[in-house]
C-alpha atoms as a PDB file:
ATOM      1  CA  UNK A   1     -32.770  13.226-103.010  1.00  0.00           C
ATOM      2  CA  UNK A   2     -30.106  15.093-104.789  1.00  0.00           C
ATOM      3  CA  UNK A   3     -27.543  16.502-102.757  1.00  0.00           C
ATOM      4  CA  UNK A   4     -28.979  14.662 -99.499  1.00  0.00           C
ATOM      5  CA  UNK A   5     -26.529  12.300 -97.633  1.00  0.00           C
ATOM      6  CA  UNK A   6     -29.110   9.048 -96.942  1.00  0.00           C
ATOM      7  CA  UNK A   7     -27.740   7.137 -94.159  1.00  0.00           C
ATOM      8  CA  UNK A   8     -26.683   3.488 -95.254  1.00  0.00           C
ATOM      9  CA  UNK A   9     -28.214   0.792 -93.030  1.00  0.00           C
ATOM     10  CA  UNK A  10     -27.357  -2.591 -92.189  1.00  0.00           C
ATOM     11  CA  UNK A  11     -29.606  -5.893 -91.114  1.00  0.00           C
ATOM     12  CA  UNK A  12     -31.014  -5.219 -87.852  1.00  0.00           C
ATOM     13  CA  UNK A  13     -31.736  -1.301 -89.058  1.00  0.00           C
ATOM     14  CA  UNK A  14     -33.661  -2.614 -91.608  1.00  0.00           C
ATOM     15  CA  UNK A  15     -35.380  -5.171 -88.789  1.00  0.00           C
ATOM     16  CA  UNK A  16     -35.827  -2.210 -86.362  1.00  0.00           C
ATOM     17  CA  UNK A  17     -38.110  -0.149 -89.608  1.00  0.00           C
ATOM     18  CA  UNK A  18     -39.826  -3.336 -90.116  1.00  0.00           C
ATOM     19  CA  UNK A  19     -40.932  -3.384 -86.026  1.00  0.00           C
ATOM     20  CA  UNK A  20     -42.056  -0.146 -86.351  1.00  0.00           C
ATOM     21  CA  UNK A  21     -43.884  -0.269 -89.035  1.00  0.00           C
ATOM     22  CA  UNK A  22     -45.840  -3.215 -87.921  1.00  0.00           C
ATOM     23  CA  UNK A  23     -46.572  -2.009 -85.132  1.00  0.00           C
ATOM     24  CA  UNK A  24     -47.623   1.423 -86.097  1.00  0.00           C
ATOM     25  CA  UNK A  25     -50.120  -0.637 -88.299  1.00  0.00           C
ATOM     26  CA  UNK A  26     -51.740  -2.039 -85.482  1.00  0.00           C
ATOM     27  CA  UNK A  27     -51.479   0.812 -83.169  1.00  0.00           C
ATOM     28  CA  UNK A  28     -53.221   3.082 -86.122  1.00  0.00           C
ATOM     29  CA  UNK A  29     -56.349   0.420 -86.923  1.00  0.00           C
ATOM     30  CA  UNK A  30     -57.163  -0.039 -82.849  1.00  0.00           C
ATOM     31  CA  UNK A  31     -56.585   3.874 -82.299  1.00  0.00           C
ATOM     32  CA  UNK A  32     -59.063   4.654 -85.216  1.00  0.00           C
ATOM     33  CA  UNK A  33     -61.768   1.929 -83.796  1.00  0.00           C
ATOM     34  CA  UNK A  34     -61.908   4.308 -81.127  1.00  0.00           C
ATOM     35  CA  UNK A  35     -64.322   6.465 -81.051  1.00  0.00           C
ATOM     36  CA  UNK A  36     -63.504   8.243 -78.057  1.00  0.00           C
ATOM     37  CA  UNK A  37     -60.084   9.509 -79.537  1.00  0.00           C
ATOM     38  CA  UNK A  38     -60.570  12.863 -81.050  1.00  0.00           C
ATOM     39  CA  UNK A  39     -56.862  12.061 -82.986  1.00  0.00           C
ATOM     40  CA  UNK A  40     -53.717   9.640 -83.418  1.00  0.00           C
ATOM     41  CA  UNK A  41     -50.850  11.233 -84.237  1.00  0.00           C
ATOM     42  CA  UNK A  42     -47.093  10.056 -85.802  1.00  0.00           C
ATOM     43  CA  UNK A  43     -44.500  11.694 -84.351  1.00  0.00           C
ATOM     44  CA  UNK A  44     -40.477  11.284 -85.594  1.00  0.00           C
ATOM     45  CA  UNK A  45     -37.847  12.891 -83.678  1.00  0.00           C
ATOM     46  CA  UNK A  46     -34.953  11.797 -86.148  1.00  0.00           C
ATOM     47  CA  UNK A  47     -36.669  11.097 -88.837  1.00  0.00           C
ATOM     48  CA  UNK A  48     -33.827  11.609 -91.452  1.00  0.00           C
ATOM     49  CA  UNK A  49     -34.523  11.584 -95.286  1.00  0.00           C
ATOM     50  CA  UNK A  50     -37.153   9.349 -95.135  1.00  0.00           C
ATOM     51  CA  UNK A  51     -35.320   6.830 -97.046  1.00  0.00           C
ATOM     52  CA  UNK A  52     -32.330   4.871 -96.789  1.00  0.00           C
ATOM     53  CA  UNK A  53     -29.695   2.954 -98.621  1.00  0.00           C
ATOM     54  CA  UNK A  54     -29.673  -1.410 -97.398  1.00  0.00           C
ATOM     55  CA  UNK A  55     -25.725  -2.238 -97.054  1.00  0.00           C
ATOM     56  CA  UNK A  56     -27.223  -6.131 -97.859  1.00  0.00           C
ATOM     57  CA  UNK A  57     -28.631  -4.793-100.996  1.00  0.00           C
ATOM     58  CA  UNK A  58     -27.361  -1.466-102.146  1.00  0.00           C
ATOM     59  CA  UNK A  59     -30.902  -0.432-102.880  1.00  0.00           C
ATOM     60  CA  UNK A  60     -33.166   2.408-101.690  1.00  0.00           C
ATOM     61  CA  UNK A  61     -35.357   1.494 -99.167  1.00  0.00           C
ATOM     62  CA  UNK A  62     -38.486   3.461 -97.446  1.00  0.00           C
ATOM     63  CA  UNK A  63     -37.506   5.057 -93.932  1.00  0.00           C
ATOM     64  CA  UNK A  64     -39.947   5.159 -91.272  1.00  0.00           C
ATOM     65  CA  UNK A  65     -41.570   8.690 -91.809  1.00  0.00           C
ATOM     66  CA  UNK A  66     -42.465   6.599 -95.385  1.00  0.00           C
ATOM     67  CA  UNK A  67     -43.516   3.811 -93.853  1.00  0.00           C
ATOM     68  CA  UNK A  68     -45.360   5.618 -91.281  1.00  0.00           C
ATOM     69  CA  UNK A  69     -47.306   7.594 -94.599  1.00  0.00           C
ATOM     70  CA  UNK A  70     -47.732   4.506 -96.125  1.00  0.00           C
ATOM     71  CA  UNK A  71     -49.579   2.818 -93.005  1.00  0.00           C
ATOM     72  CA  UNK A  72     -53.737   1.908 -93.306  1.00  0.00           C
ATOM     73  CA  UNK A  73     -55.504   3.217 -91.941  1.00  0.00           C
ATOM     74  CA  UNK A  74     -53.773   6.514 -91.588  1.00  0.00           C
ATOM     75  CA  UNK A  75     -52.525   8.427 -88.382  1.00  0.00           C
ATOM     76  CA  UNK A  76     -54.623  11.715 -87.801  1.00  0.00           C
ATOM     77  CA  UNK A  77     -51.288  13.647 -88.420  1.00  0.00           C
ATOM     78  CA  UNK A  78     -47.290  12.960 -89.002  1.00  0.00           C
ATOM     79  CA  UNK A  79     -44.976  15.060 -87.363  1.00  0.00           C
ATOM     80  CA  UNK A  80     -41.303  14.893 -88.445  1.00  0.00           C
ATOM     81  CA  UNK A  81     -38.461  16.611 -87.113  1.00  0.00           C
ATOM     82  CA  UNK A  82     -35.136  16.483 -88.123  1.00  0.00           C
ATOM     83  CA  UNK A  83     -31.797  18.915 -87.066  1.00  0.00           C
ATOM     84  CA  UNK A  84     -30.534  19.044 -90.933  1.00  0.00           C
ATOM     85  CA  UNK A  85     -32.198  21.434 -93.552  1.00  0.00           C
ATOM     86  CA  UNK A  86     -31.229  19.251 -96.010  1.00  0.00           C
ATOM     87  CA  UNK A  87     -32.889  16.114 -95.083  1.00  0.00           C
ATOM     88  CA  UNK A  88     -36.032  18.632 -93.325  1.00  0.00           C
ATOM     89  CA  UNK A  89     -36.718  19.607 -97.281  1.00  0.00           C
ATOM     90  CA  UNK A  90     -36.589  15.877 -98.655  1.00  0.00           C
ATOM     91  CA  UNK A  91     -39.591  15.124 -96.142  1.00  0.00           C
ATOM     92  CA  UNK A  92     -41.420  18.075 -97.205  1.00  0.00           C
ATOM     93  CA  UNK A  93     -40.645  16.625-100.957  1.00  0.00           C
ATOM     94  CA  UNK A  94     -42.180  13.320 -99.744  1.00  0.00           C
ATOM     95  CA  UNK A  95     -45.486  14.684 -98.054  1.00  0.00           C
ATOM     96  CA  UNK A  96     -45.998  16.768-100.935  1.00  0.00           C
ATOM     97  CA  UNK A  97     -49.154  19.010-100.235  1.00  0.00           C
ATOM     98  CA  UNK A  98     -50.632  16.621 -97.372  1.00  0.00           C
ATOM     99  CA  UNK A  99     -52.198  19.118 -95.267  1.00  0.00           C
ATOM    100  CA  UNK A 100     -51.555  16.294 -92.555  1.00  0.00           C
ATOM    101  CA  UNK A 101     -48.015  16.477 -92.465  1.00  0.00           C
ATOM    102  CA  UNK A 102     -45.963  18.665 -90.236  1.00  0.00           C
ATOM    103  CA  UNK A 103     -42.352  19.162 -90.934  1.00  0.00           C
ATOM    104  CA  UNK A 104     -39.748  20.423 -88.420  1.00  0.00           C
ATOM    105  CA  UNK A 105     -35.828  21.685 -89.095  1.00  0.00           C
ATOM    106  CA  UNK A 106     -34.221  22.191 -85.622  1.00  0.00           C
ATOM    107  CA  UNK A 107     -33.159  20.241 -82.560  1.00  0.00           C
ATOM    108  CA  UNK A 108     -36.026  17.486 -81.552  1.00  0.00           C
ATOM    109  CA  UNK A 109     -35.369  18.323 -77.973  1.00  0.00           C
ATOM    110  CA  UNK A 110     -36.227  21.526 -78.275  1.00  0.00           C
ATOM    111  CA  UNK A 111     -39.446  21.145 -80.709  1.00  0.00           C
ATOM    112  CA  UNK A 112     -40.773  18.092 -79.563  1.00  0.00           C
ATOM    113  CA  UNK A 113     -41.557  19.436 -76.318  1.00  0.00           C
ATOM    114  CA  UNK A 114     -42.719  22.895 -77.502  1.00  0.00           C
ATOM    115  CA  UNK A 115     -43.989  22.143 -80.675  1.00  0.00           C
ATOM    116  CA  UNK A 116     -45.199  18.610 -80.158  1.00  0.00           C
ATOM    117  CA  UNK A 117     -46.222  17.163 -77.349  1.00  0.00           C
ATOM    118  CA  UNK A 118     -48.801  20.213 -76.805  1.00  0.00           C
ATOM    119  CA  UNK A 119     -50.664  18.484 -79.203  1.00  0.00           C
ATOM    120  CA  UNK A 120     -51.077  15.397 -77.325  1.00  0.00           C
ATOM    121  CA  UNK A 121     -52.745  16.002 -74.124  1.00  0.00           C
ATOM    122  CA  UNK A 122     -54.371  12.586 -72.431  1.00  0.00           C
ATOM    123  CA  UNK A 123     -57.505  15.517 -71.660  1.00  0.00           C
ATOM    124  CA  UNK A 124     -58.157  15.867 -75.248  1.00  0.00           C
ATOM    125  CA  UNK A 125     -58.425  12.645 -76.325  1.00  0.00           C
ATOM    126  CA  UNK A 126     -54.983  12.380 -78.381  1.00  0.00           C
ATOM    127  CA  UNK A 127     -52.685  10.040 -78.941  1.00  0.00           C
ATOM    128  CA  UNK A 128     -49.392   9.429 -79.997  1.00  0.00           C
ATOM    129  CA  UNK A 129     -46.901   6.799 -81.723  1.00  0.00           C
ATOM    130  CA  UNK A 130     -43.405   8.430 -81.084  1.00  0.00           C
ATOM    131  CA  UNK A 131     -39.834   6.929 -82.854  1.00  0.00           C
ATOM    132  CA  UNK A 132     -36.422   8.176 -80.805  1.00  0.00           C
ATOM    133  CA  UNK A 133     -34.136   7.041 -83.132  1.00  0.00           C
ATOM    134  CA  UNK A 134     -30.811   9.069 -82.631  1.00  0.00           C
ATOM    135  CA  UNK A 135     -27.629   8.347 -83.786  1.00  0.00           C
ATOM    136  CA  UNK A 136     -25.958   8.597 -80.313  1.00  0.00           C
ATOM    137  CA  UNK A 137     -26.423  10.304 -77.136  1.00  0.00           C
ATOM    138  CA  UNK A 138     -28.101  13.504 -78.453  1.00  0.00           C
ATOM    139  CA  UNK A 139     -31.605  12.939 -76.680  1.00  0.00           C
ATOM    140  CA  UNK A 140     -32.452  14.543 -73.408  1.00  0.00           C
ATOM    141  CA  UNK A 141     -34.278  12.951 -70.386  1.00  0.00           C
ATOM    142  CA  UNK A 142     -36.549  15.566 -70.047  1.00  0.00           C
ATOM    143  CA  UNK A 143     -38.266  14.282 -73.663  1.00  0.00           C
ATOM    144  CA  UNK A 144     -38.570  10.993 -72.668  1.00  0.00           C
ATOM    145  CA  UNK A 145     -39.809  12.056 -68.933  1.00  0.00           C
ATOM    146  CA  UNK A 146     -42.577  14.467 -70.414  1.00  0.00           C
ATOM    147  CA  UNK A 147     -43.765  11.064 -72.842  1.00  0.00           C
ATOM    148  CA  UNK A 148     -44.068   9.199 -70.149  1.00  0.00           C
ATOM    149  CA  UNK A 149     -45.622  11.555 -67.781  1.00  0.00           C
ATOM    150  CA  UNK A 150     -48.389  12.467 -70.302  1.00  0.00           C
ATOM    151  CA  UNK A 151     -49.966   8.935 -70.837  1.00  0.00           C
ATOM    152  CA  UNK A 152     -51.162  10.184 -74.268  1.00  0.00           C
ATOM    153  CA  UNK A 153     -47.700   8.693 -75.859  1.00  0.00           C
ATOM    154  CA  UNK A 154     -45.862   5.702 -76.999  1.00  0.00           C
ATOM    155  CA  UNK A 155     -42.375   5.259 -77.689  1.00  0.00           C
ATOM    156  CA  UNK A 156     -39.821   3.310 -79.385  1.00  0.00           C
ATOM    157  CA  UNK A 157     -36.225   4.199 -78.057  1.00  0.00           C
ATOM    158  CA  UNK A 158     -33.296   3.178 -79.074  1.00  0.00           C
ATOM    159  CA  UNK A 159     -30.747   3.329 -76.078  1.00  0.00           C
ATOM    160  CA  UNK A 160     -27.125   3.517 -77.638  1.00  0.00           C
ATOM    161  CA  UNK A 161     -24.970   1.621 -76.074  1.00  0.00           C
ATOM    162  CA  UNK A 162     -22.204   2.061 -78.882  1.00  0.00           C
ATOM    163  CA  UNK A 163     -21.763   5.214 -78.352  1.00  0.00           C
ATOM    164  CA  UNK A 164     -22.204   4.761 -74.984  1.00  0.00           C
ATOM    165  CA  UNK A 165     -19.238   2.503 -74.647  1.00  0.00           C
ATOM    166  CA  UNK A 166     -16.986   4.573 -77.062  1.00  0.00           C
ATOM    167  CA  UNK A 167     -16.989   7.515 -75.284  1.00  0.00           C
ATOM    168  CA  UNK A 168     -18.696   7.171 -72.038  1.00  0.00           C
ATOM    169  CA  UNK A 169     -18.243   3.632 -70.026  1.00  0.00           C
ATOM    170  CA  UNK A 170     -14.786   2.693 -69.820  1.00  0.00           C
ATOM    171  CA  UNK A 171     -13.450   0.218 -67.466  1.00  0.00           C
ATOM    172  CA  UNK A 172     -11.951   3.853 -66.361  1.00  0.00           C
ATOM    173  CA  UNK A 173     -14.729   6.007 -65.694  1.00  0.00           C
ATOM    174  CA  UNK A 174     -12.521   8.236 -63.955  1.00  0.00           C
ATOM    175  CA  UNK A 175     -10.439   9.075 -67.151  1.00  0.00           C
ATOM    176  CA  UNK A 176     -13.964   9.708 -69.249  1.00  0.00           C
ATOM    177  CA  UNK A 177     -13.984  13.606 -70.504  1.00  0.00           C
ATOM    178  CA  UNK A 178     -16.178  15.725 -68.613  1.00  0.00           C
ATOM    179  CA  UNK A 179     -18.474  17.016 -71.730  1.00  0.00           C
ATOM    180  CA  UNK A 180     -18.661  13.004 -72.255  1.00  0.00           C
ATOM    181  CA  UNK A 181     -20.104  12.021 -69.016  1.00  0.00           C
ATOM    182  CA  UNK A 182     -22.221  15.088 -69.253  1.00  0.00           C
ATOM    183  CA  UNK A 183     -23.900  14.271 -72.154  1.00  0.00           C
ATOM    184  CA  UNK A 184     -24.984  10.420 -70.637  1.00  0.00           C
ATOM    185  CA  UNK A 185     -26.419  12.318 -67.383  1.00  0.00           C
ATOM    186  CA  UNK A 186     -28.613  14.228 -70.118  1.00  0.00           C
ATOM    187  CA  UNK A 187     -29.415  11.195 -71.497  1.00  0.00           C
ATOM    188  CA  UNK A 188     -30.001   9.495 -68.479  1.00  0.00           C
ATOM    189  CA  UNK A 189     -31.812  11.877 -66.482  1.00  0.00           C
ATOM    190  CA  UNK A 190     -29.340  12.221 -63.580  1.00  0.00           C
ATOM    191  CA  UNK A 191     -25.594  10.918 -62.806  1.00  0.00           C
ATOM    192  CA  UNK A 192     -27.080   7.628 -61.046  1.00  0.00           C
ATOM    193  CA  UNK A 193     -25.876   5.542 -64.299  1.00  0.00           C
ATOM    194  CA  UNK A 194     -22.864   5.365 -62.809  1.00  0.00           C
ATOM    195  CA  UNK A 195     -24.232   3.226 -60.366  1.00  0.00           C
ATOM    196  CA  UNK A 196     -25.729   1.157 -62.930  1.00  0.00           C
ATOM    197  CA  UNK A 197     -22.423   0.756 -64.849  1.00  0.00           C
ATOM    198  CA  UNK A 198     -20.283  -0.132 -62.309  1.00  0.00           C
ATOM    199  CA  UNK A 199     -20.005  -2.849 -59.665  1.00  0.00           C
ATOM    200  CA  UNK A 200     -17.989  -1.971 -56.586  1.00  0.00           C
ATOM    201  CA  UNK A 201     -15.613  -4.779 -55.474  1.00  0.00           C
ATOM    202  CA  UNK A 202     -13.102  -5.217 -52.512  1.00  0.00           C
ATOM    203  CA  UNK A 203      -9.600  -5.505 -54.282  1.00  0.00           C
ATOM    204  CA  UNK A 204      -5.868  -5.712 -52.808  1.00  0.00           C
ATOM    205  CA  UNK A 205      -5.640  -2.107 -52.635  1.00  0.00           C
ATOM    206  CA  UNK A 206      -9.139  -0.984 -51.594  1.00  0.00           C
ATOM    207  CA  UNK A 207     -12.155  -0.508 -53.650  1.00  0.00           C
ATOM    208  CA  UNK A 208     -12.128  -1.255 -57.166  1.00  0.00           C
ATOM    209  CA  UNK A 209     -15.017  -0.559 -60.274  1.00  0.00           C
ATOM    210  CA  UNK A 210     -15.968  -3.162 -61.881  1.00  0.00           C
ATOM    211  CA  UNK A 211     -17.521  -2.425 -65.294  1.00  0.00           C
ATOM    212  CA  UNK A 212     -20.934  -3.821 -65.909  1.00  0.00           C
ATOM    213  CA  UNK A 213     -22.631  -5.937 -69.095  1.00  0.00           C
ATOM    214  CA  UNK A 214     -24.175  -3.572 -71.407  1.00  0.00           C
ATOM    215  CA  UNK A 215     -27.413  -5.880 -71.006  1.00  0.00           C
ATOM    216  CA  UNK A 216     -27.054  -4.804 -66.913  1.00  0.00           C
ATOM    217  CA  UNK A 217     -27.005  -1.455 -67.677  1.00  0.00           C
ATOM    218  CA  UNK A 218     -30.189  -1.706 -70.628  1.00  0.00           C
ATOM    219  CA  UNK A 219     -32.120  -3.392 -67.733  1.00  0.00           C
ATOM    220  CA  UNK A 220     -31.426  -0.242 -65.232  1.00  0.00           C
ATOM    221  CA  UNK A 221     -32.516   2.180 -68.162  1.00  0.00           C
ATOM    222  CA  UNK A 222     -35.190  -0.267 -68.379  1.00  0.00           C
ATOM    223  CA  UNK A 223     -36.538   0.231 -64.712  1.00  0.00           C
ATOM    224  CA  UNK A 224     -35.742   4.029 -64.762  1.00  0.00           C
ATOM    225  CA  UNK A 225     -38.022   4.229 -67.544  1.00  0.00           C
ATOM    226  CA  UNK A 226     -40.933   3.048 -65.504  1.00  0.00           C
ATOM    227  CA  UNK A 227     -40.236   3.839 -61.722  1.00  0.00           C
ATOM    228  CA  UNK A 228     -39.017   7.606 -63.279  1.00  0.00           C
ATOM    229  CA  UNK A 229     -40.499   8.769 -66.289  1.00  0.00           C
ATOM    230  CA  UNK A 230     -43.957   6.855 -65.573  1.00  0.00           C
ATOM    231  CA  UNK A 231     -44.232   4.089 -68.695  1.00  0.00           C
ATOM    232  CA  UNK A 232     -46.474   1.235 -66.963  1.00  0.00           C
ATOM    233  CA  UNK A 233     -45.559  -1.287 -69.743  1.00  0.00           C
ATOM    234  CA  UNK A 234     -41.851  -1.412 -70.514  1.00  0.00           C
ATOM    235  CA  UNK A 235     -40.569  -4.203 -72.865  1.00  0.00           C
ATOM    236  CA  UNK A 236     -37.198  -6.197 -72.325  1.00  0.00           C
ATOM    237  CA  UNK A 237     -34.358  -4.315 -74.320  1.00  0.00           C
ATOM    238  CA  UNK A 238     -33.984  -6.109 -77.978  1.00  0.00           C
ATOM    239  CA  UNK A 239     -29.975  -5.985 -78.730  1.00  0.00           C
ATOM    240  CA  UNK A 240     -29.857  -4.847 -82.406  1.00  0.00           C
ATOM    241  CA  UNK A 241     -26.429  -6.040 -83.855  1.00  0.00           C
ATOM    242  CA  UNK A 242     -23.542  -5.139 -86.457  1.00  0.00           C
ATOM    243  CA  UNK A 243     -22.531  -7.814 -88.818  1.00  0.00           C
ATOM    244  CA  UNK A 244     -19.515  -8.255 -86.621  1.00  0.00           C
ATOM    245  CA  UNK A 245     -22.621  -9.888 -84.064  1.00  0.00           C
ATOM    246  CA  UNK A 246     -22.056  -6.348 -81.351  1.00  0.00           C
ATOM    247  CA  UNK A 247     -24.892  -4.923 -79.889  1.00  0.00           C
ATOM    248  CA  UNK A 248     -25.014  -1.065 -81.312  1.00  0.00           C
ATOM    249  CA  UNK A 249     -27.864  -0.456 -79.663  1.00  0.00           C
ATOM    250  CA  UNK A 250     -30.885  -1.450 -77.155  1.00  0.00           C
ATOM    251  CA  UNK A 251     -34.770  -0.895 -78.959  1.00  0.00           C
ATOM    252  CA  UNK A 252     -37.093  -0.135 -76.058  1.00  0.00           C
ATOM    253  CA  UNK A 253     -41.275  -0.104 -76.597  1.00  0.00           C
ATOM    254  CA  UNK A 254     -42.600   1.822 -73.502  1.00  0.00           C
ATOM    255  CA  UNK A 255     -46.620   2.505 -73.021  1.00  0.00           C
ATOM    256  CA  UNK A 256     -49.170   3.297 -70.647  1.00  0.00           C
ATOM    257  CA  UNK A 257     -51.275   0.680 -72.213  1.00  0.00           C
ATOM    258  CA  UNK A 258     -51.314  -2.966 -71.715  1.00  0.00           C
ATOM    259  CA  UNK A 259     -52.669  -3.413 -75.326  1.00  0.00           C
ATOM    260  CA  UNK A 260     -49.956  -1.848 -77.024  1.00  0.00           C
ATOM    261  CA  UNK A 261     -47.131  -3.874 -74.509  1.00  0.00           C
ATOM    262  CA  UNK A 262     -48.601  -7.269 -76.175  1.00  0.00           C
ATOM    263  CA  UNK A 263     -48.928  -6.487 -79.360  1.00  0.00           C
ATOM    264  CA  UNK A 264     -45.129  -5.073 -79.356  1.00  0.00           C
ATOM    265  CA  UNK A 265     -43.808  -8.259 -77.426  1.00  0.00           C
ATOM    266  CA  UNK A 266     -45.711 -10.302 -80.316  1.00  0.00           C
ATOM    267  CA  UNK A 267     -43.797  -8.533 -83.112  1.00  0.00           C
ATOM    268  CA  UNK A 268     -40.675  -8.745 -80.639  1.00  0.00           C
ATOM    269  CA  UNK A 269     -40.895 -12.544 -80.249  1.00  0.00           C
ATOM    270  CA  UNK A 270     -40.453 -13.010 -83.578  1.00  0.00           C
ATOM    271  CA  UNK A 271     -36.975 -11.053 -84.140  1.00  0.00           C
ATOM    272  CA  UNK A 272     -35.386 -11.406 -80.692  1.00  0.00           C
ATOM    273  CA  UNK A 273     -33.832 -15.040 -81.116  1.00  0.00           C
ATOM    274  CA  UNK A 274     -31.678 -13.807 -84.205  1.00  0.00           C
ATOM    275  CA  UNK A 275     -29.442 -11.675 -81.404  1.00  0.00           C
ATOM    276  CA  UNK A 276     -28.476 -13.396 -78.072  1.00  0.00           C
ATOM    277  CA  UNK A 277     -27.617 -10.989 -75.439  1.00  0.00           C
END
């Protein structure tokens, strides 16, 4: 790890690898029951330097491309894609000379949809357990469109309302940066968040914007995600929090399978009362 900067992670981070990796568990033993599926594969769009620092502890701790090796029975393959050389050669480092392991340095937009997702077609059988875990808004609709459209693919998402809020949805919108608001309509698909952000309202002088709860505008991610991109099972948005008790961002599970939706709002159940909305 020498010379790699490993991202230091607080509470719910470390709750957020600990969802995921139960869940890829039991995603991974039902998918290799199957005999039907020619392949299950684990695919990482951020996946970083496969290990952490805990802020609680000040210890290393596995990230989820680890985890996700570490999981019985194993995935098919492991894809891992990250935009920094640096942190692209610690995950090579980590898979060693696993033949199964497929490492990616570029932009996950970019490779997941010409690199990955090829390799997941519903007609051959394949499957997929995808993580979209950026650090802001640097994901584009069209990825999470195509996973949804495909019905081979699973996701975790988290939706970032931090950075959302920081640079995006102001009680203003009309003073937000053009290259800001751009970036949330690649994000969201289209400029219609606005509509979910806002709340028109009848004031002295005319009409006035009213900005809305980030929970509001989770839930209208939450519906685009299945009347859009095509998810049938979407799960309720789990705030994950600071220590400071804000919501930095929204986790989303969305599936075509009804199997996967339960077994997710199990392993949900358990974490969601430690955060109220």
């Amino acid at each position: 790890m020498s010379g790699v900067r490993l991202d230091e992670v607080g509470y719910w981070s470390e709750v957020k690898l600990e969802i995921v990796r139960d869940y890829a568990k039991a995603y991974s033993t039902v998918l290799s029951k199957q005999a039907s599926i020619q392949s299950h594969l684990y695919i990482d769009g951020f996946a970083g330097a496969g290990v952490h620092i805990s802020k609680a502890s000040g210890q290393f701790i596995p990230g989820s491309p680890l985890n996700a090796l570490n999981v019985q029975p194993s995935f098919k393959e492991y894809h891992f894609i990250d935009l920094d050389g640096g942190r692209a050669d610690s995950l090579r480092k980590l898979a060693g000379n696993r033949s199964d392991v497929f490492v990616y340095e570029g932009n996950c937009n970019k490779v997941l949809l010409e690199k990955v997702f090829p390799h997941c077609q519903y007609s051959d059988y394949r499957r997929a357990l995808c993580l979209l875990d950026p650090y802001g808004l640097h994901l584009d609709w069209s990825v999470i469109r195509m996973a949804g459209q495909m019905r081979s693919i699973e996701i975790f998402l988290n939706f970032p309302v931090m950075d959302m809020n920081m640079n995006v949805l102001w009680r203003n919108p009309d003073r937000v940066q053009p290259d800001q608001a751009a970036r949330m309509d690649a994000f969201w698909g289209d400029h219609s968040w606005r509509e979910a952000a806002y709340t028109k309202l009848l004031g002295l002088f005319g009409n006035m914007e009213e900005k809305a709860g980030n929970y509001a505008v989770a839930q209208a991610f939450q519906e685009r995600l299945r009347t859009v991109a095509g998810f049938k099972f979407v799960s309720d948005p789990m705030p994950m929090r600071n220590t400071k008790g804000g919501t930095v961002y929204y986790l989303f599970f969305a599936s075509p399978n009804k199997t996967g939706h339960k077994i997710v709002t199990d392993i949900f159940s358990k974490y969601r009362q430690k955060g109220a909305v």
